[in-house]
PDB file of N, CA and C in Angstrom:
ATOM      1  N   UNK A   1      23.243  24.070  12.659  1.00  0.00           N
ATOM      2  CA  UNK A   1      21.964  24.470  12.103  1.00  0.00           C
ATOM      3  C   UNK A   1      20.837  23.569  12.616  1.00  0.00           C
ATOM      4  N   UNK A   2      21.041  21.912  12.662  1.00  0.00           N
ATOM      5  CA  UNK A   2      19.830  21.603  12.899  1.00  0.00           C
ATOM      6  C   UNK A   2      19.826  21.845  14.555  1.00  0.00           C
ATOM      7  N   UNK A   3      20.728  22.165  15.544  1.00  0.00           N
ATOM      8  CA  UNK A   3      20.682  21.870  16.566  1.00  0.00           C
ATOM      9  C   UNK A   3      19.592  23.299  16.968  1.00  0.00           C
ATOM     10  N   UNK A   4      20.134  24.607  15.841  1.00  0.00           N
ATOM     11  CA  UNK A   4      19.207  25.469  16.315  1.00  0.00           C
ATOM     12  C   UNK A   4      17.788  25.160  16.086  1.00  0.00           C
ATOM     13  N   UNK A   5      17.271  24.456  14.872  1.00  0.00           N
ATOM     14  CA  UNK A   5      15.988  24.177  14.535  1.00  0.00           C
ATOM     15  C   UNK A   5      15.553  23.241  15.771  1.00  0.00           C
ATOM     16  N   UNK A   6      16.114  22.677  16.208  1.00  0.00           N
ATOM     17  CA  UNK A   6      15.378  21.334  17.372  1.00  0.00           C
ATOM     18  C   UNK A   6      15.312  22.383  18.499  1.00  0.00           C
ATOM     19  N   UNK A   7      15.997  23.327  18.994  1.00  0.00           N
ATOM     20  CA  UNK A   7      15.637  24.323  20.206  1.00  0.00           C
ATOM     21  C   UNK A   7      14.090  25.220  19.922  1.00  0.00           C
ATOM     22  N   UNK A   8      14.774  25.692  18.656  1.00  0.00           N
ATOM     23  CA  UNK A   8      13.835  26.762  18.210  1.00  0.00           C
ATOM     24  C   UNK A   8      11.906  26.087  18.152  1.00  0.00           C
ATOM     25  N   UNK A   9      12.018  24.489  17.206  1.00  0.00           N
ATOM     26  CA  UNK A   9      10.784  24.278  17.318  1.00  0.00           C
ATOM     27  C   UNK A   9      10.395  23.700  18.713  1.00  0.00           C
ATOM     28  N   UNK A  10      11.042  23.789  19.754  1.00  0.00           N
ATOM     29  CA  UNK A  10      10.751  23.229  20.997  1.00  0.00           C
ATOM     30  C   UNK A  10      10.300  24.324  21.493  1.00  0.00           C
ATOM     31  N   UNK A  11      11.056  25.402  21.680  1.00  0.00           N
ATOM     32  CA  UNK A  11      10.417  26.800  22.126  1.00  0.00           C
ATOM     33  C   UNK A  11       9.462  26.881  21.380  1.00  0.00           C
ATOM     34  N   UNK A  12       8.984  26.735  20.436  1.00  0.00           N
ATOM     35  CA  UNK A  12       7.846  27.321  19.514  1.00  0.00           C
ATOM     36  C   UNK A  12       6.887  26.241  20.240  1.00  0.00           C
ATOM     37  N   UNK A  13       6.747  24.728  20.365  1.00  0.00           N
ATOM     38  CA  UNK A  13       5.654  24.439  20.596  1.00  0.00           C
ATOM     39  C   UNK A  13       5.124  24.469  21.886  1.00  0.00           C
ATOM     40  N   UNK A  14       6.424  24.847  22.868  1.00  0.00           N
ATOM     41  CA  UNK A  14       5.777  25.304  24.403  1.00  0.00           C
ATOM     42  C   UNK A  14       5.248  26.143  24.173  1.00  0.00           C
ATOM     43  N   UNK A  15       5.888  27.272  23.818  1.00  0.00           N
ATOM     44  CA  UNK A  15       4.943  28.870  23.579  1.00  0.00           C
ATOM     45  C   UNK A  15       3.691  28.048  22.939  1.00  0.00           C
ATOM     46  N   UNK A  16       2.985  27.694  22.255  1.00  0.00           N
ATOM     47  CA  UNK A  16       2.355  27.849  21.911  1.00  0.00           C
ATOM     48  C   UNK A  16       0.837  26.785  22.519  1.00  0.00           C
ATOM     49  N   UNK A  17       1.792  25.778  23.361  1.00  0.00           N
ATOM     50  CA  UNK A  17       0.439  25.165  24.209  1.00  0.00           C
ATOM     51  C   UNK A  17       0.583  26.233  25.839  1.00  0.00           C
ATOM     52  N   UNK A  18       1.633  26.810  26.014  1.00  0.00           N
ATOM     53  CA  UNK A  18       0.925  27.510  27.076  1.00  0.00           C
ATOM     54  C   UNK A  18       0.339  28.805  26.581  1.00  0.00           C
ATOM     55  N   UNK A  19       0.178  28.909  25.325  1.00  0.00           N
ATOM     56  CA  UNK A  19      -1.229  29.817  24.869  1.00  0.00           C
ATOM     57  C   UNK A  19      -2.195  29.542  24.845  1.00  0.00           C
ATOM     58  N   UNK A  20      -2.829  28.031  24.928  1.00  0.00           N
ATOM     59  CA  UNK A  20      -3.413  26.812  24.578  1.00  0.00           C
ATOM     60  C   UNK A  20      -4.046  27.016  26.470  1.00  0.00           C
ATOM     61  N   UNK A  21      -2.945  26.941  27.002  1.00  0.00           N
ATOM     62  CA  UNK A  21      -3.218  26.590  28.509  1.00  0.00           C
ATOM     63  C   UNK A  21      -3.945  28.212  28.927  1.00  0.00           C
ATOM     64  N   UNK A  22      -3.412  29.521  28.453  1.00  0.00           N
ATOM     65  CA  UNK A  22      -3.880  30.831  28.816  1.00  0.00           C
ATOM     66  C   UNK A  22      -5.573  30.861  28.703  1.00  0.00           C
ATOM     67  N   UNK A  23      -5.566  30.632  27.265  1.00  0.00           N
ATOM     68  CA  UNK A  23      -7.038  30.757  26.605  1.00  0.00           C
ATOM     69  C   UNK A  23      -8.355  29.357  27.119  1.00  0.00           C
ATOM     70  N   UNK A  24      -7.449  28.597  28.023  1.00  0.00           N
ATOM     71  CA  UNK A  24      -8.197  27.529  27.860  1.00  0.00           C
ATOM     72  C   UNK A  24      -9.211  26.808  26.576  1.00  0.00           C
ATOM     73  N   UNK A  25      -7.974  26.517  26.106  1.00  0.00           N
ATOM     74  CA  UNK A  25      -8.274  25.595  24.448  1.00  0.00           C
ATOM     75  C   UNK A  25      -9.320  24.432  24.992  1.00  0.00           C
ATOM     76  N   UNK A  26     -10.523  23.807  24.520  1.00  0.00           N
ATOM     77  CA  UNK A  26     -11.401  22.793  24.772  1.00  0.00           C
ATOM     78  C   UNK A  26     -10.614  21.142  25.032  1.00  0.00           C
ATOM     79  N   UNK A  27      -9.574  21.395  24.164  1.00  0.00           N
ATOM     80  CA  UNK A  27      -8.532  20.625  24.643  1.00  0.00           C
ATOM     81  C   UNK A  27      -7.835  20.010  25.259  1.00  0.00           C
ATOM     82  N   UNK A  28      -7.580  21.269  25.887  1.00  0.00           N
ATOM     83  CA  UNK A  28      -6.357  21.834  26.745  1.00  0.00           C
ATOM     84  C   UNK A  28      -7.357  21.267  28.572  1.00  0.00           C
ATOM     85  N   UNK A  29      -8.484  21.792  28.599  1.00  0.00           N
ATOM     86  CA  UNK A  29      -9.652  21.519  29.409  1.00  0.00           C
ATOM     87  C   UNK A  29      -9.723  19.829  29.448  1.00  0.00           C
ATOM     88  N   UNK A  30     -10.514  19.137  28.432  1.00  0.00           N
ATOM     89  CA  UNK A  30     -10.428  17.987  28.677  1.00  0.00           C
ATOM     90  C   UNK A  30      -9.599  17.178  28.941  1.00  0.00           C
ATOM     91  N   UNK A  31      -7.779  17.683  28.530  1.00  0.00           N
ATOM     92  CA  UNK A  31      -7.136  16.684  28.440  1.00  0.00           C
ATOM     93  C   UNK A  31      -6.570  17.141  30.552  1.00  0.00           C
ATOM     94  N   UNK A  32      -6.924  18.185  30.437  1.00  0.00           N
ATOM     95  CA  UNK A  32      -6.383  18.457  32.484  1.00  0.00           C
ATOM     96  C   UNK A  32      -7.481  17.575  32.935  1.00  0.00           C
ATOM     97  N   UNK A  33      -8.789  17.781  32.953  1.00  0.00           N
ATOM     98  CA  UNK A  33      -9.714  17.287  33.734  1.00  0.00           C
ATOM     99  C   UNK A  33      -9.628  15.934  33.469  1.00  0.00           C
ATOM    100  N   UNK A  34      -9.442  15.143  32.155  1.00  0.00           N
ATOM    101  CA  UNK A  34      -9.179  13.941  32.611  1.00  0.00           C
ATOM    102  C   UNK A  34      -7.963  13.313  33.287  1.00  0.00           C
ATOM    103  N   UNK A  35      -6.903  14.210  33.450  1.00  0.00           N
ATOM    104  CA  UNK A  35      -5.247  14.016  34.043  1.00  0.00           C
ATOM    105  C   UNK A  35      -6.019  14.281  35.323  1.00  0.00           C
ATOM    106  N   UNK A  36      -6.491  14.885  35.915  1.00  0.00           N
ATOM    107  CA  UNK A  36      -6.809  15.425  37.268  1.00  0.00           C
ATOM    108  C   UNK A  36      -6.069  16.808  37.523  1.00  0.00           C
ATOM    109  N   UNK A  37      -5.970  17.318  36.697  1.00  0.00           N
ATOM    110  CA  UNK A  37      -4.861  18.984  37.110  1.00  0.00           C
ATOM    111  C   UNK A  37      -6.552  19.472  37.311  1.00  0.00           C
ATOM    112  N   UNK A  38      -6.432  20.423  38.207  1.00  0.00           N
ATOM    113  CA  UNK A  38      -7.502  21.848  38.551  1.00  0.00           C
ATOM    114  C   UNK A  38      -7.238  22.531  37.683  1.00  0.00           C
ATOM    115  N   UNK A  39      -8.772  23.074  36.598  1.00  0.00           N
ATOM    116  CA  UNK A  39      -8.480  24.334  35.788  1.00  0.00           C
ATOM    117  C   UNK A  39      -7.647  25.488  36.300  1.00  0.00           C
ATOM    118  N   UNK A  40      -7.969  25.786  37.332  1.00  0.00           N
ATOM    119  CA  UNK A  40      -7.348  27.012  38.008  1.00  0.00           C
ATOM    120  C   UNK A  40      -5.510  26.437  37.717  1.00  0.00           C
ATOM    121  N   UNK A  41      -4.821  25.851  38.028  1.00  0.00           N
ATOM    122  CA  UNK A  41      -3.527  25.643  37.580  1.00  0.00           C
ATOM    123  C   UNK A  41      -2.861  25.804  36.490  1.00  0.00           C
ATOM    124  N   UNK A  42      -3.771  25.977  35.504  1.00  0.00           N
ATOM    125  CA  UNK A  42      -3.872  26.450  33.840  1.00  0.00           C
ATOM    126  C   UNK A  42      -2.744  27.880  33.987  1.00  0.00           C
ATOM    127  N   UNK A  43      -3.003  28.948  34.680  1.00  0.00           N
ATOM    128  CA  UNK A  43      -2.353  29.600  34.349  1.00  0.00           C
ATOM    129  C   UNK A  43      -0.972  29.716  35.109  1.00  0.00           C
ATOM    130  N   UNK A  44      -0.327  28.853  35.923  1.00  0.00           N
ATOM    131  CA  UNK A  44       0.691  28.412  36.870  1.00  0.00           C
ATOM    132  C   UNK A  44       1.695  27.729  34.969  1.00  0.00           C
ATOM    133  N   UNK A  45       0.494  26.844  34.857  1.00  0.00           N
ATOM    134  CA  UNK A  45       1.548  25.561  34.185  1.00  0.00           C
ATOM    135  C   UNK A  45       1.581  26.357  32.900  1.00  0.00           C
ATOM    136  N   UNK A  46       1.056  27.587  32.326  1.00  0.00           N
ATOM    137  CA  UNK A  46       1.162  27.989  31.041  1.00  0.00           C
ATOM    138  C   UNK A  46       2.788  29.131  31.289  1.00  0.00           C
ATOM    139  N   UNK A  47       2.532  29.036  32.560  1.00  0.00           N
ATOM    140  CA  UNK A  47       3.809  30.428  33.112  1.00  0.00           C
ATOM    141  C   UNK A  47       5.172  30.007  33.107  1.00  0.00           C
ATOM    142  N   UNK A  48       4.628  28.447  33.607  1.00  0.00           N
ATOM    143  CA  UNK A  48       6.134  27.584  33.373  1.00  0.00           C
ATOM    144  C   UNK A  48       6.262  27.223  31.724  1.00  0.00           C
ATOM    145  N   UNK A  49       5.802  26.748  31.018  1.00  0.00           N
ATOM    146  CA  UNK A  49       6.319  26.318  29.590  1.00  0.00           C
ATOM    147  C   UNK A  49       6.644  27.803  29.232  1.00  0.00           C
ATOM    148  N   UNK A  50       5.633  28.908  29.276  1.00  0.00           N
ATOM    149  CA  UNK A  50       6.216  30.217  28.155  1.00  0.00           C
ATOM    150  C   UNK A  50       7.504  30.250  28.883  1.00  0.00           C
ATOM    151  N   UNK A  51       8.169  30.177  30.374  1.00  0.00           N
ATOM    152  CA  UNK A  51       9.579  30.703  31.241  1.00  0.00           C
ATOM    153  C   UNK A  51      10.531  29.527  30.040  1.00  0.00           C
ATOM    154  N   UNK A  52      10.206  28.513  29.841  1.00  0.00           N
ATOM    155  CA  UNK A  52      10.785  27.441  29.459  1.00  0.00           C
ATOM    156  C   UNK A  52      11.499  27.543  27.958  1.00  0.00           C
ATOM    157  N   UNK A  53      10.190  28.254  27.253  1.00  0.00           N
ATOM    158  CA  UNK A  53       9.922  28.885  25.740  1.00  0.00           C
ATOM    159  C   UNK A  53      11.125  29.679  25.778  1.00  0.00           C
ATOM    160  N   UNK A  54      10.836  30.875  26.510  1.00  0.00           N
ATOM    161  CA  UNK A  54      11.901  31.816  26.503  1.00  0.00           C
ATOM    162  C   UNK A  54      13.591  31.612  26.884  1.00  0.00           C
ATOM    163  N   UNK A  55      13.600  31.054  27.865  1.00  0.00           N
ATOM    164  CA  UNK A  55      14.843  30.515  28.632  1.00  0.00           C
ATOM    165  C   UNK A  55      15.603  29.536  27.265  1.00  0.00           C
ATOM    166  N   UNK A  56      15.053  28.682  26.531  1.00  0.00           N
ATOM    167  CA  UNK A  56      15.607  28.146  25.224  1.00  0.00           C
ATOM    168  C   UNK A  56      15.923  29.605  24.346  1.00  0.00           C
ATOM    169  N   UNK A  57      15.156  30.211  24.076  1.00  0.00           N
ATOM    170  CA  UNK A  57      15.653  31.396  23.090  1.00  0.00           C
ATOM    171  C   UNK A  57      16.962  31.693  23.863  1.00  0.00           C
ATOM    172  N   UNK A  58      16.611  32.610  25.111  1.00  0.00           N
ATOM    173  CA  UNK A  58      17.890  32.756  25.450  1.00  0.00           C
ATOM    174  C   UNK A  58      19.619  32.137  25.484  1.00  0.00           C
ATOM    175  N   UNK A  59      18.609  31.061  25.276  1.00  0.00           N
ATOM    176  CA  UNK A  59      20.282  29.958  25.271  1.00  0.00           C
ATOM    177  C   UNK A  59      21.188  30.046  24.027  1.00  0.00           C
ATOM    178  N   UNK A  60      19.943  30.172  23.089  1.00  0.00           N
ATOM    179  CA  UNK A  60      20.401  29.804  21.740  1.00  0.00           C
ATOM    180  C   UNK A  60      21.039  31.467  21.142  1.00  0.00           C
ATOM    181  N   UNK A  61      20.299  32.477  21.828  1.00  0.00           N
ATOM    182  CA  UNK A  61      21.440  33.810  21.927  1.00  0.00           C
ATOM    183  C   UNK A  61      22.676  34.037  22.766  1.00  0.00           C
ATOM    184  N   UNK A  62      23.361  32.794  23.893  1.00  0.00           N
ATOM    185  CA  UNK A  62      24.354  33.208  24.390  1.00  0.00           C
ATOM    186  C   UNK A  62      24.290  32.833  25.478  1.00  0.00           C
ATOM    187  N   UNK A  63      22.958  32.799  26.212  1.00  0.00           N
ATOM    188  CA  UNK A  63      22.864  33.194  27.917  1.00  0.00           C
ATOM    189  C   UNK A  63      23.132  31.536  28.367  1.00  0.00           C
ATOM    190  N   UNK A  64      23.922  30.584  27.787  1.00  0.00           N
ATOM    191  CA  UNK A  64      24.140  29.334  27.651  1.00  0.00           C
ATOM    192  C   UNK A  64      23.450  29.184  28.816  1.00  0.00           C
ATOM    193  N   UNK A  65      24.032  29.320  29.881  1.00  0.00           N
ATOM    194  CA  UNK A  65      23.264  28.738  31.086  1.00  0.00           C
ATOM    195  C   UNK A  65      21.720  28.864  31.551  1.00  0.00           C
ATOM    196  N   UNK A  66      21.450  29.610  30.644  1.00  0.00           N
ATOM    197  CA  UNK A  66      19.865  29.888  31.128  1.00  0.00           C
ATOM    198  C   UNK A  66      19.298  28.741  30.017  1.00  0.00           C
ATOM    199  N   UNK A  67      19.531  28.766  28.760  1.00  0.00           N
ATOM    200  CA  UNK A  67      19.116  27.430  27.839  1.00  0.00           C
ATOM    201  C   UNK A  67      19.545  26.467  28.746  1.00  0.00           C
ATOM    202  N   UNK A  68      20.073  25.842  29.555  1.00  0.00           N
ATOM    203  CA  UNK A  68      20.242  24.878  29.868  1.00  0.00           C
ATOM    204  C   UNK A  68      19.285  24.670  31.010  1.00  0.00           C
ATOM    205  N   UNK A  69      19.624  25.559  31.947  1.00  0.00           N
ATOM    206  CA  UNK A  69      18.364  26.008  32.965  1.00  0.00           C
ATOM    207  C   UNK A  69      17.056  25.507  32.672  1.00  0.00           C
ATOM    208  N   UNK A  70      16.815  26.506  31.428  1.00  0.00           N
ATOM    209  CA  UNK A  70      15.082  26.224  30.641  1.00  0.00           C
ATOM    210  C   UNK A  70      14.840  25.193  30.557  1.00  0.00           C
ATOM    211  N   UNK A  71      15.758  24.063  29.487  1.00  0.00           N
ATOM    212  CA  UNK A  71      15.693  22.699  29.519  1.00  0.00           C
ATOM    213  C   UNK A  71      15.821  22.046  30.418  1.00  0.00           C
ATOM    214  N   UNK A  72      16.018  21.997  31.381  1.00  0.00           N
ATOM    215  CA  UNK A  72      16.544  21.259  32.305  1.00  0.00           C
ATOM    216  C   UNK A  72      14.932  21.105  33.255  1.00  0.00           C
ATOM    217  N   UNK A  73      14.246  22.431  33.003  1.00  0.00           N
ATOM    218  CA  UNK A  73      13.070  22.244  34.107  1.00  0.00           C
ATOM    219  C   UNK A  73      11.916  21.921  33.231  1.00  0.00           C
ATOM    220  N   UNK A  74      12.023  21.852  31.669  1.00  0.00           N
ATOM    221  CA  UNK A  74      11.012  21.399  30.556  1.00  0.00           C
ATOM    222  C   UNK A  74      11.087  20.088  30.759  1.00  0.00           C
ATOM    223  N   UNK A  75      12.178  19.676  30.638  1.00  0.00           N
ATOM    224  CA  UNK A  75      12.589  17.882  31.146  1.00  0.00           C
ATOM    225  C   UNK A  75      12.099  17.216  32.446  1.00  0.00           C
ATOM    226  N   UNK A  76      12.117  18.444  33.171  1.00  0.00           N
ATOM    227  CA  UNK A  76      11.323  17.875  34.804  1.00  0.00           C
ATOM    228  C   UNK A  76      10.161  17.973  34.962  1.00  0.00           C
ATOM    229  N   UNK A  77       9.663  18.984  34.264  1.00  0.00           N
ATOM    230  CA  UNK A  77       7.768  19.376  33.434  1.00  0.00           C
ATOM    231  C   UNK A  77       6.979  18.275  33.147  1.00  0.00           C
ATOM    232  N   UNK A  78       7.263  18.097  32.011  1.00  0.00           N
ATOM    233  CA  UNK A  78       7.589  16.611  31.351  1.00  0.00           C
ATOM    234  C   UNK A  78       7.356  15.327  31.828  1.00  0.00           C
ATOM    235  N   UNK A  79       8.425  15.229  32.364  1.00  0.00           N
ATOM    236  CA  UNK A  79       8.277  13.660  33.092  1.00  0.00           C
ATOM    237  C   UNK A  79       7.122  14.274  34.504  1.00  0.00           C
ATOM    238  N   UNK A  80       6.803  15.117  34.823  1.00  0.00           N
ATOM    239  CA  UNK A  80       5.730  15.396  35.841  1.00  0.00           C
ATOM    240  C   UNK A  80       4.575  14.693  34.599  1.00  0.00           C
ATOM    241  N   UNK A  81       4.626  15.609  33.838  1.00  0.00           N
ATOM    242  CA  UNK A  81       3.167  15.097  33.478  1.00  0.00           C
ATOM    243  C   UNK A  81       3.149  13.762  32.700  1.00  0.00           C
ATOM    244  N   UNK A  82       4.091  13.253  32.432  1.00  0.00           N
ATOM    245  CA  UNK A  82       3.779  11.815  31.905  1.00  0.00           C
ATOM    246  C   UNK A  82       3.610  11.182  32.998  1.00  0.00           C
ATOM    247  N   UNK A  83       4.004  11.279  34.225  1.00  0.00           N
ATOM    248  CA  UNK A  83       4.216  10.643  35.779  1.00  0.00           C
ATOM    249  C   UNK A  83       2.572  11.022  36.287  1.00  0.00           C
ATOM    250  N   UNK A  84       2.074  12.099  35.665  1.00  0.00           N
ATOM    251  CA  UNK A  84       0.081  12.423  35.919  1.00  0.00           C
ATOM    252  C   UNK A  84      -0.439  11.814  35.027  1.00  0.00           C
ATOM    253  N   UNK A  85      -0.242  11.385  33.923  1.00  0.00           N
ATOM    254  CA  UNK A  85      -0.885  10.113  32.936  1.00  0.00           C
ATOM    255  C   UNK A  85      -0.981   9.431  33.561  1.00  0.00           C
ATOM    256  N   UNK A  86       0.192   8.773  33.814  1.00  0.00           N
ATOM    257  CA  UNK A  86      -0.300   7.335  33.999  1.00  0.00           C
ATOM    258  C   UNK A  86      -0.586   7.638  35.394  1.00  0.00           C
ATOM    259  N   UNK A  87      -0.314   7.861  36.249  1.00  0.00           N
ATOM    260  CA  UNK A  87      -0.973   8.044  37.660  1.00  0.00           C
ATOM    261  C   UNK A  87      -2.545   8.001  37.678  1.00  0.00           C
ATOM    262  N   UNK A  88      -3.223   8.832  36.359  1.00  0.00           N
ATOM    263  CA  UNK A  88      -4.237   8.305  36.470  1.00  0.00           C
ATOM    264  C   UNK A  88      -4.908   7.833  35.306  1.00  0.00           C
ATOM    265  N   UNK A  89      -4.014   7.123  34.826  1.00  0.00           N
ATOM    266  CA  UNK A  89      -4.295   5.766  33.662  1.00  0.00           C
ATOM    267  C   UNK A  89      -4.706   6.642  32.470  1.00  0.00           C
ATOM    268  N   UNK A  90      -4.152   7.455  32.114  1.00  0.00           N
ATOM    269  CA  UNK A  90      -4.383   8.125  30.855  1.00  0.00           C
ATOM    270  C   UNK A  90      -3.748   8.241  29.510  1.00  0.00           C
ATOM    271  N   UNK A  91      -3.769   6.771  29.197  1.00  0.00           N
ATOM    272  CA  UNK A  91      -2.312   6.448  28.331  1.00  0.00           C
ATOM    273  C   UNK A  91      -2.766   6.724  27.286  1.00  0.00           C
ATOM    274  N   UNK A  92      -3.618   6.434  26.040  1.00  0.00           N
ATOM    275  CA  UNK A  92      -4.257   6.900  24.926  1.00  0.00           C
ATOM    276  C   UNK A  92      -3.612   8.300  24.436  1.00  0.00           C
ATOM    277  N   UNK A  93      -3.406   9.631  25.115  1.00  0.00           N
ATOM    278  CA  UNK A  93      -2.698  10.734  24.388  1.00  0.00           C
ATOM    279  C   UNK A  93      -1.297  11.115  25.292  1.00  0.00           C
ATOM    280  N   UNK A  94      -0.650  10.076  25.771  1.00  0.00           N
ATOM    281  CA  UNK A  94       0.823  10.029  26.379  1.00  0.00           C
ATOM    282  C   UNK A  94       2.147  10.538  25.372  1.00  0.00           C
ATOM    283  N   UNK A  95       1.716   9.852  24.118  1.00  0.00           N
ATOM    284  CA  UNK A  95       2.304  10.640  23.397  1.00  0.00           C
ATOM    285  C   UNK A  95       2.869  12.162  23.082  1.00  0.00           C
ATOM    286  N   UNK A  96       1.893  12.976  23.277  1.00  0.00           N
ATOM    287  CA  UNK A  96       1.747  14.526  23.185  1.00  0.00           C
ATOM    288  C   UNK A  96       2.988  14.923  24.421  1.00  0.00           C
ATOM    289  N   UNK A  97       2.813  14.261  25.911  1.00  0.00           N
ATOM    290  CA  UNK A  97       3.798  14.725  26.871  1.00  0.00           C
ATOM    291  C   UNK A  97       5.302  14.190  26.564  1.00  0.00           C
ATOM    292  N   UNK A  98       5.398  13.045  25.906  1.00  0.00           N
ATOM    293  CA  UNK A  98       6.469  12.394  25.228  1.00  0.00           C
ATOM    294  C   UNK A  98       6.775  12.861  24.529  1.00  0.00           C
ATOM    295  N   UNK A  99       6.345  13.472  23.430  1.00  0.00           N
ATOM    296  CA  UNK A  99       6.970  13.989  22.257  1.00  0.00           C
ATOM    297  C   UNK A  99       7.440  15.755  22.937  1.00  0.00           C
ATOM    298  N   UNK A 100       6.903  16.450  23.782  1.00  0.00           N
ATOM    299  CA  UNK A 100       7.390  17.733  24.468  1.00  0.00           C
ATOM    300  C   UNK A 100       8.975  16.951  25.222  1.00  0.00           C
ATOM    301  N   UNK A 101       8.638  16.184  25.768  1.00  0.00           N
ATOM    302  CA  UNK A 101       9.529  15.496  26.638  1.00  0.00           C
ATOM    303  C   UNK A 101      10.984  15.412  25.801  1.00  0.00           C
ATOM    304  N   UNK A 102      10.995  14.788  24.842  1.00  0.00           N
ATOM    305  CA  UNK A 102      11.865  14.461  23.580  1.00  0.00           C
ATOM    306  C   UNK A 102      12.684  15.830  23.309  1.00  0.00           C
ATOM    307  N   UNK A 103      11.343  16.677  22.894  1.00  0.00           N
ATOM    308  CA  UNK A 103      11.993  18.146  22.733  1.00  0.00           C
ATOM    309  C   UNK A 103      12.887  18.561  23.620  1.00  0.00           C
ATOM    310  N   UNK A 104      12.595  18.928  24.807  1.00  0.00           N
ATOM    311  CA  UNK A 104      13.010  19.157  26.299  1.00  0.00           C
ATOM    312  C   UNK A 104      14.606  18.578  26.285  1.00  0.00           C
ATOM    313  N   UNK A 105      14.621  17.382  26.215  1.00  0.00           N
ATOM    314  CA  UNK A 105      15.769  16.510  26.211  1.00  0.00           C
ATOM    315  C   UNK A 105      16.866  16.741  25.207  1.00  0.00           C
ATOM    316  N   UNK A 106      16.310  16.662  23.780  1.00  0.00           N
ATOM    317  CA  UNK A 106      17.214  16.933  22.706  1.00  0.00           C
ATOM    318  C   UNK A 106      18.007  18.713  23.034  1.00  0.00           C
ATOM    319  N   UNK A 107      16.477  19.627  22.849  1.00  0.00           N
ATOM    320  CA  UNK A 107      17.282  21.062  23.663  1.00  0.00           C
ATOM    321  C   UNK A 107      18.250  20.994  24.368  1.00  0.00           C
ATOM    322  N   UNK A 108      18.473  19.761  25.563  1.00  0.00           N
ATOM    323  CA  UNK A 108      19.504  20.258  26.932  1.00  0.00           C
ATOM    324  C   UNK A 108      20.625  19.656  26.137  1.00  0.00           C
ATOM    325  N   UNK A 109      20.513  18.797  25.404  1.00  0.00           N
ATOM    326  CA  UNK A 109      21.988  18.480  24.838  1.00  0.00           C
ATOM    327  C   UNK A 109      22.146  18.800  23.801  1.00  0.00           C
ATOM    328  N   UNK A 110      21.237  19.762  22.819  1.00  0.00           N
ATOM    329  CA  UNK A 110      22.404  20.596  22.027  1.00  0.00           C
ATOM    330  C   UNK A 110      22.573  22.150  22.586  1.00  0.00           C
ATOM    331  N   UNK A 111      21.822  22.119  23.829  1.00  0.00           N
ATOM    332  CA  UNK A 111      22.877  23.405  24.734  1.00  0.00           C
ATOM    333  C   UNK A 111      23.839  23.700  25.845  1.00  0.00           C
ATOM    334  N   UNK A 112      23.712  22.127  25.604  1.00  0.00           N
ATOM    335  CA  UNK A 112      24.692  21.729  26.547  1.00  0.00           C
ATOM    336  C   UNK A 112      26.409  22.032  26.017  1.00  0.00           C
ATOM    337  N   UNK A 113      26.762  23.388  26.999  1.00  0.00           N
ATOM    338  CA  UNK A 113      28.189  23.573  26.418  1.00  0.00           C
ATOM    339  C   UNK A 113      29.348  22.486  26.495  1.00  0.00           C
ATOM    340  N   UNK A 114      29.852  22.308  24.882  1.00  0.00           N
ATOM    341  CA  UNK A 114      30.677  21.296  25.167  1.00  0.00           C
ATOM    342  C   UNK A 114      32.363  21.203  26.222  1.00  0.00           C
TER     343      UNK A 114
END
């Protein structure tokens, strides 16, 4: 049970910042432009978390290898963008990519078939 809740709210909070990333949230804007991402990439990097979003659902219905898949490239997401923090010294909201990161991680090992 909790292993489904730690997938499920991981899918839930990708889905829901690459809705963040679709709509361009004021947010979502300041926190790229001060990372250095190009607005225009907004809808690249919102395509990868929702693939990511979904690919966890799938896991957690069966398609084991695709949950693992999903996680596996949320985890490489992830450390990209904590690796664009600090690249350009943006440590103050590092947290936010850390705590996705966490998610990402915990997901691959409770879908990870034993």
């Amino acid at each position: 049970m909790l292993a489904t809740l730690v997938v499920v709210i991981t899918a839930a909070i990708n889905l829901g910042i690459a809705v963040a990333d679709l709509v361009r949230a004021p947010f979502v804007l300041a926190n790229s432009a001060e990372v250095g991402v190009p607005e225009r990439w907004l809808p690249a990097l919102a395509a990868l978390k929702a693939a990511g979003a979904l690919g966890l659902v799938l896991g957690l219905l069966g398609v084991t290898w695709v949950g693992v898949a999903a996680a596996t490239g949320l985890v490489l997401f992830y450390l990209g963008a904590i690796a664009a923090h600090i690249r350009a010294r943006v440590l103050h909201n590092l947290a936010f990519p850390a705590l996705f990161l966490g998610g990402a991680v915990a997901s691959f090992v409770v879908l990870l078939p034993p």
